[in-house]
Protein backbone atom coordinates (compact mmCIF):
# COMPACT_ATOMS: atom_id res chain seq x y z
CA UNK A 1 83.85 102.20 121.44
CA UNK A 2 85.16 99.97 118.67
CA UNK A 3 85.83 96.12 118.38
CA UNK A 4 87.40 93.87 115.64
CA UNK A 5 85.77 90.77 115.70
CA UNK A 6 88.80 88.52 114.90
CA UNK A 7 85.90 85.98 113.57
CA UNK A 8 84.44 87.81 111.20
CA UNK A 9 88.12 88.84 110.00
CA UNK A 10 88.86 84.97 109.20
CA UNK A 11 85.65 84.60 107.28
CA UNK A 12 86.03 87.91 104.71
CA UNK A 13 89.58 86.93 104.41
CA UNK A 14 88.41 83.03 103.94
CA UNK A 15 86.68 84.79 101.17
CA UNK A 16 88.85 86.70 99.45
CA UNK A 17 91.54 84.51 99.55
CA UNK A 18 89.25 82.62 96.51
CA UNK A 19 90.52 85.30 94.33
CA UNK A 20 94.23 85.41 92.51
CA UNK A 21 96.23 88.93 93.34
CA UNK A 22 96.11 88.93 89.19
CA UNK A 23 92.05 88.94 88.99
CA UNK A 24 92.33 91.34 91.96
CA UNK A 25 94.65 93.70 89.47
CA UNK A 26 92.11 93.11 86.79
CA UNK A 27 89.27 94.29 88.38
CA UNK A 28 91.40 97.29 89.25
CA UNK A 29 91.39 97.80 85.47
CA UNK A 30 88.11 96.79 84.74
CA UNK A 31 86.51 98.00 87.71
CA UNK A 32 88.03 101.23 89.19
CA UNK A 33 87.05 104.41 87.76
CA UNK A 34 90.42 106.24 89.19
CA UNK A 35 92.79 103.78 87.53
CA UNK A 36 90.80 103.99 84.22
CA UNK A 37 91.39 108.07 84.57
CA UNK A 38 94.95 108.24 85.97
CA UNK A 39 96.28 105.41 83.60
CA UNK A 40 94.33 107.22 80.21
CA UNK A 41 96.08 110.42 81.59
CA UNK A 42 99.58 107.98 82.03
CA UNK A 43 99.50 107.16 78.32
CA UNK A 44 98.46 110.60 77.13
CA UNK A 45 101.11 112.64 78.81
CA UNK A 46 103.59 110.29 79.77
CA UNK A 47 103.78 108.11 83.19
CA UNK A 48 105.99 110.17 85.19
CA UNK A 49 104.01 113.54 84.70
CA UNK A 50 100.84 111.87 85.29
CA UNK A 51 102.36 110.01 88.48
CA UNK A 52 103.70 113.56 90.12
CA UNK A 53 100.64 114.72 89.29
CA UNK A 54 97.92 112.35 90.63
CA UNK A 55 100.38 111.97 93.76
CA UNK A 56 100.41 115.74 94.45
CA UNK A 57 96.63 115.51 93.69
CA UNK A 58 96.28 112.63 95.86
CA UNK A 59 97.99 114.58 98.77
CA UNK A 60 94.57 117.33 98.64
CA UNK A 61 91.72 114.45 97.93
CA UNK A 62 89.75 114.99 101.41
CA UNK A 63 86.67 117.03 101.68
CA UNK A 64 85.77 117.04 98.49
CA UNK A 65 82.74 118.68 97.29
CA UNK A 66 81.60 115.97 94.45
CA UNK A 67 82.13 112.05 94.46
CA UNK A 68 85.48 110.26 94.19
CA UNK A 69 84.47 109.48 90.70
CA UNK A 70 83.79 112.84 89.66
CA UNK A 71 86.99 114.74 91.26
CA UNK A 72 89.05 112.30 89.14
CA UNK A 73 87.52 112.91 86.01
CA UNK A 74 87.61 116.27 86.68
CA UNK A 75 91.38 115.82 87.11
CA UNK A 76 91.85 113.76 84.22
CA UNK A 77 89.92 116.14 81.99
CA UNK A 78 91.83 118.93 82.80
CA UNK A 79 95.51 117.97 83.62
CA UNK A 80 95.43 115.88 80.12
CA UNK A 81 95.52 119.74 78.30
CA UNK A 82 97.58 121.24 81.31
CA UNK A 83 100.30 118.17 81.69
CA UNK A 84 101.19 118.81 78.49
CA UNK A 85 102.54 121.87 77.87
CA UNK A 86 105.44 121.25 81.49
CA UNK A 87 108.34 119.25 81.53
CA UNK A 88 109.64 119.76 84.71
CA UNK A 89 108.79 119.51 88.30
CA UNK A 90 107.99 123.08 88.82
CA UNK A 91 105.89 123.10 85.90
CA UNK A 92 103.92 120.40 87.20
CA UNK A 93 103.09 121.46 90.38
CA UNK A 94 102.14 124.91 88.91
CA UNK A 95 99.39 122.97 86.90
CA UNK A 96 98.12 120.92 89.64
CA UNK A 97 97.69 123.84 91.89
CA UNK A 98 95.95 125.87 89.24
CA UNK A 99 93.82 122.97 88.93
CA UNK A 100 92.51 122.78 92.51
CA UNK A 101 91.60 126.51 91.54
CA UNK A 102 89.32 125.51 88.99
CA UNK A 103 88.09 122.09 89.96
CA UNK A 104 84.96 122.66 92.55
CA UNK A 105 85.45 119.52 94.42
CA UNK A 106 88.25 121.00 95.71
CA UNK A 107 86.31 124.30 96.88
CA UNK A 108 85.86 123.22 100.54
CA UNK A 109 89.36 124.15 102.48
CA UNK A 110 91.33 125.12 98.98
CA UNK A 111 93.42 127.25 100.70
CA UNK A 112 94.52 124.28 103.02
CA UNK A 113 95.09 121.96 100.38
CA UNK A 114 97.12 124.41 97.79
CA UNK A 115 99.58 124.89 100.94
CA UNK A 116 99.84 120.68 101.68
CA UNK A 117 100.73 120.51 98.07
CA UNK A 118 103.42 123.08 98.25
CA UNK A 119 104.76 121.96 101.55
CA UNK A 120 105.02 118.16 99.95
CA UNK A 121 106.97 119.94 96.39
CA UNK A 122 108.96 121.96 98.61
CA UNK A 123 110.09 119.15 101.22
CA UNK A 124 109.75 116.07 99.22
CA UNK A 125 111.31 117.68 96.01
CA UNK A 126 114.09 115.04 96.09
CA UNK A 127 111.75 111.74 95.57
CA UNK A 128 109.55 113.30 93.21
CA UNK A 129 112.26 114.26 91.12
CA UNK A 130 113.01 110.91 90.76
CA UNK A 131 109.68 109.48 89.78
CA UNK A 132 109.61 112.11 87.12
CA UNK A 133 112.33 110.73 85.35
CA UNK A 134 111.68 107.09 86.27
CA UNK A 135 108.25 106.13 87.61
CA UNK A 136 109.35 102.47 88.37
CA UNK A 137 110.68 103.64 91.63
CA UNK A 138 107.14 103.74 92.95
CA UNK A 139 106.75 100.18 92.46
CA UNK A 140 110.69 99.30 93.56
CA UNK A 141 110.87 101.65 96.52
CA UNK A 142 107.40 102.67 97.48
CA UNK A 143 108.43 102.81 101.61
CA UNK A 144 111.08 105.31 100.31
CA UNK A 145 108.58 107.67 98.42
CA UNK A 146 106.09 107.47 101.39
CA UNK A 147 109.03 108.10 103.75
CA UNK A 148 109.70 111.34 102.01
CA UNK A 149 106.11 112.32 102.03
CA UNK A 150 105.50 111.65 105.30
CA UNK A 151 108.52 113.99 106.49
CA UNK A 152 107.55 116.65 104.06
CA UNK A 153 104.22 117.23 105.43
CA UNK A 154 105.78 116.99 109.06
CA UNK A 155 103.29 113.79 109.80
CA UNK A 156 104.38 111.41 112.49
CA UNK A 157 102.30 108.18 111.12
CA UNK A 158 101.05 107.71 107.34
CA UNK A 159 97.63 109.18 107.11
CA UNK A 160 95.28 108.32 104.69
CA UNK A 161 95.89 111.11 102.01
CA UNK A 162 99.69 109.96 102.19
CA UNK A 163 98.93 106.38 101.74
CA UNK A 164 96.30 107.30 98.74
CA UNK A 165 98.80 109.42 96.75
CA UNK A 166 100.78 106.39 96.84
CA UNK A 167 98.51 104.35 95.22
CA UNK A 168 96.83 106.83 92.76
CA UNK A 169 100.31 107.47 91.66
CA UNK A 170 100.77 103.68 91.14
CA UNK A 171 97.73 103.98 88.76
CA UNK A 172 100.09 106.22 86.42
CA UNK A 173 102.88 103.72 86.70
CA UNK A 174 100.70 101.02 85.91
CA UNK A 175 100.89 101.22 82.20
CA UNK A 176 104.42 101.35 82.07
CA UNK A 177 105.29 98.69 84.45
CA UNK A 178 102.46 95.90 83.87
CA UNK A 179 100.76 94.17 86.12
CA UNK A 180 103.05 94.50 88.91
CA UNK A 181 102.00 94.27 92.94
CA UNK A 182 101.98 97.33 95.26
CA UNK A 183 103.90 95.96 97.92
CA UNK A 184 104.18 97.54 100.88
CA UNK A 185 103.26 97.22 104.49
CA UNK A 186 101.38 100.43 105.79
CA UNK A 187 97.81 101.14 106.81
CA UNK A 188 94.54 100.92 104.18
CA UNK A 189 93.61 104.75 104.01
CA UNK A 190 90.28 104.68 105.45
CA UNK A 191 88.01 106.95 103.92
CA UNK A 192 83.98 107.29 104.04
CA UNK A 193 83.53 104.06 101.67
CA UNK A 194 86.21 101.77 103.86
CA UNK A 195 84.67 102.56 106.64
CA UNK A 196 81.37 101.46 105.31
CA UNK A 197 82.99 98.32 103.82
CA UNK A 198 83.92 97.68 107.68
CA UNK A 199 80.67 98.13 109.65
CA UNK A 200 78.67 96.69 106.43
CA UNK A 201 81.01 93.12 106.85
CA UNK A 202 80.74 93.60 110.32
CA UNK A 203 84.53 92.93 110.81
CA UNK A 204 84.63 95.58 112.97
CA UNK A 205 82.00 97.48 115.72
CA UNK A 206 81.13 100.70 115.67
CA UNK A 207 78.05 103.03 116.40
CA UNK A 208 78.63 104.75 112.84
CA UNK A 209 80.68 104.75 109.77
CA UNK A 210 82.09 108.41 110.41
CA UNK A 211 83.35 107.29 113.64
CA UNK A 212 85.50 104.99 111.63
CA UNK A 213 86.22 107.15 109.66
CA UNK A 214 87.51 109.37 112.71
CA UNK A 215 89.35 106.54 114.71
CA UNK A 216 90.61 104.49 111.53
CA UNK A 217 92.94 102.30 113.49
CA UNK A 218 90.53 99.65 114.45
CA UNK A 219 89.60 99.02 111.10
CA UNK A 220 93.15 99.66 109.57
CA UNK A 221 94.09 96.59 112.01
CA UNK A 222 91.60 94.54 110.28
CA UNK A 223 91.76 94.84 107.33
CA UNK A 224 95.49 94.46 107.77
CA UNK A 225 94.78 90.99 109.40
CA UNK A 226 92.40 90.13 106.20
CA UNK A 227 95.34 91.07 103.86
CA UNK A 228 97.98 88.92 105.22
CA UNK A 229 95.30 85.85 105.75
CA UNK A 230 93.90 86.58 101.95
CA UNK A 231 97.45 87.08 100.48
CA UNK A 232 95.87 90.49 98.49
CA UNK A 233 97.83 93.21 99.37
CA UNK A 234 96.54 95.97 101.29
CA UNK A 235 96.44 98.66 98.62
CA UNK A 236 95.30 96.27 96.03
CA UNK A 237 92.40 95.24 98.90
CA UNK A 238 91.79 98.68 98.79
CA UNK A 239 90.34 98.89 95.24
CA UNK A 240 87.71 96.22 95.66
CA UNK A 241 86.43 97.90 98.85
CA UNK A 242 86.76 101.50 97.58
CA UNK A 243 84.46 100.29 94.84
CA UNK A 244 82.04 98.40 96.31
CA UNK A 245 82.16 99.98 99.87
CA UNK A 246 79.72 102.99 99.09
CA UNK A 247 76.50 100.01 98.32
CA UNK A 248 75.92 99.74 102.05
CA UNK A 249 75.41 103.13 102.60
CA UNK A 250 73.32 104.62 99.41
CA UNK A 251 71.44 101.50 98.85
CA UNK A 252 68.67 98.89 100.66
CA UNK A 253 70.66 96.13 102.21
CA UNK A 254 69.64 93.89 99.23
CA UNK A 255 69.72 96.10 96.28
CA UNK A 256 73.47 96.82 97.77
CA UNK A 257 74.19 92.85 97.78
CA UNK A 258 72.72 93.28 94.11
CA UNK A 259 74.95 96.14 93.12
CA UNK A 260 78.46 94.52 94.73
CA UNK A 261 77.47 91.38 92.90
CA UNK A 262 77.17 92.37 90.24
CA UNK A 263 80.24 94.26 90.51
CA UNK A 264 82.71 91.57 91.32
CA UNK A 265 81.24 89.18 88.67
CA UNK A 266 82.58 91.06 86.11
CA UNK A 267 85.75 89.99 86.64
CA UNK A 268 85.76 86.71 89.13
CA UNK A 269 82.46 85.22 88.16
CA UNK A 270 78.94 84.89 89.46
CA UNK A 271 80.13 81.91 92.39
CA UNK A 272 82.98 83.46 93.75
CA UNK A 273 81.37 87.05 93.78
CA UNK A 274 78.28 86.26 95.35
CA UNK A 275 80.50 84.30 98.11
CA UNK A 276 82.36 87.36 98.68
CA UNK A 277 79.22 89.65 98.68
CA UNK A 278 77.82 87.56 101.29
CA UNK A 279 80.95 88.43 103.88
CA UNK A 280 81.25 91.88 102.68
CA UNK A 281 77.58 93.20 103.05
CA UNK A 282 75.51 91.50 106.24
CA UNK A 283 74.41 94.62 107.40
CA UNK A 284 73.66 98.60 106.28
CA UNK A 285 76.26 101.58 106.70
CA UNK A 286 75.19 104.22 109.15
């Protein structure tokens, strides 16, 4: 059984809503080891490779044998020597597969995830096509590109891979574009450190963070609610929980309040971080 308590949804959001989207895309920069990766890999090999790329990528992140942080290294070390020696879309996806072959984070279902990736080439061939040649569409007509994606993989609702590739892809445009929003209405993916960023605020009530994790649509409605309240949109809310949502569960409850701190000072100062610390972590992840 899961609740959202709609009271503890007003205070995060009460919270966040100290914070300008621009500091929020900031800390993505200064904060987020993906979008350091994916954007390095964007200005080494050229946006719209590295966008296909850490989409298609994106569409196999689950079960991952090693941290989030260490799969996308992984990726960026080895699709910065792969990326560029392919032009074209085939090329591309020929790389990407041969790197969940030689990436170990990918060793748990490989099989499973080579497959999604070709199933997403094959059917959604179209879109990416287009965000090889120009990667602004991502940012112009994101519904569009998840649309395609979606249909591809023969998904009735965006699941949280889908709605990731989205945004790691958007860390590739990044460069390119500037600091332009992500907007688009869809569900936060909710992975292991979402989930903990849910039960640790206590904006929603569950026994455990993997049954979140399991039955995401409790917590996708919340943090939903604290996006349009806060005025950060829900992929860009997605970055400050992704990084500071895995405290509650590896740390002590303080030395977790320590850690997010700390974290969010960097980049909206000591006041405003430890008031959004305090809403974010009240409790440990289990």
């Amino acid at each position: 059984m899961q609740l959202v308590d709609n009271a503890r949804v007003e205070s995060v959001a009460r919270a966040l809503s100290t914070i300008s989207v621009d500091e929020v895309l900031a800390f993505e920069e200064a904060s987020d080891p993906q979008y350091t990766l994916v954007s390095s890999l964007s200005r080494e090999v050229g946006a719209g490779r590295a966008a296909v790329a850490a989409m298609l990528v994106g569409l196999a992140s689950y079960r991952l044998a090693m941290r989030g942080e260490e799969w996308w290294e992984c990726f960026y070390r080895e699709m910065r020597a792969r990326l560029g020696r392919v032009e074209d879309l085939a090329g591309i996806a020929g790389e990407v597969l041969g790197f969940l072959d030689s990436c170990q984070g990918s060793v748990v279902g490989r099989e499973g995830k080579k497959k999604r990736v070709s199933r997403a080439v094959s059917g959604a061939r179209a879109v990416l096509q287009a965000l090889l040649g120009d990667p602004g569409i991502l940012v112009e007509r994101p519904r569009e590109v998840l649309e395609q994606l979606r249909a591809a993989l023969g998904e009735r609702e965006y699941r949280k891979t889908v709605v990731f590739s989205l945004k790691i892809a958007y860390y590739a445009v990044r460069p390119l574009v500037g600091r332009k929003l992500l907007k688009v209405d869809i569900p936060i993916p909710v992975d292991a450190r979402v989930a903990c960023a849910s039960i640790s605020s206590e904006i929603v009530r569950a026994r455990s963070y993997g049954d979140v994790v399991r039955e995401p649509k409790h917590a996708q409605r919340a943090w939903g609610a604290v996006s349009k309240l806060s005025g950060i949109p829900v992929l860009h809310l997605d970055s400050i929980l992704w990084v500071t949502g895995w405290a509650p569960r590896d740390l002590e409850l303080e030395e977790a309040r320590i850690a997010v701190e700390r974290s969010l000072s960097s980049v909206f100062g000591w006041s405003r971080a430890r008031l959004i610390t305090r809403e974010l972590v009240r409790r440990r992840c289990a």
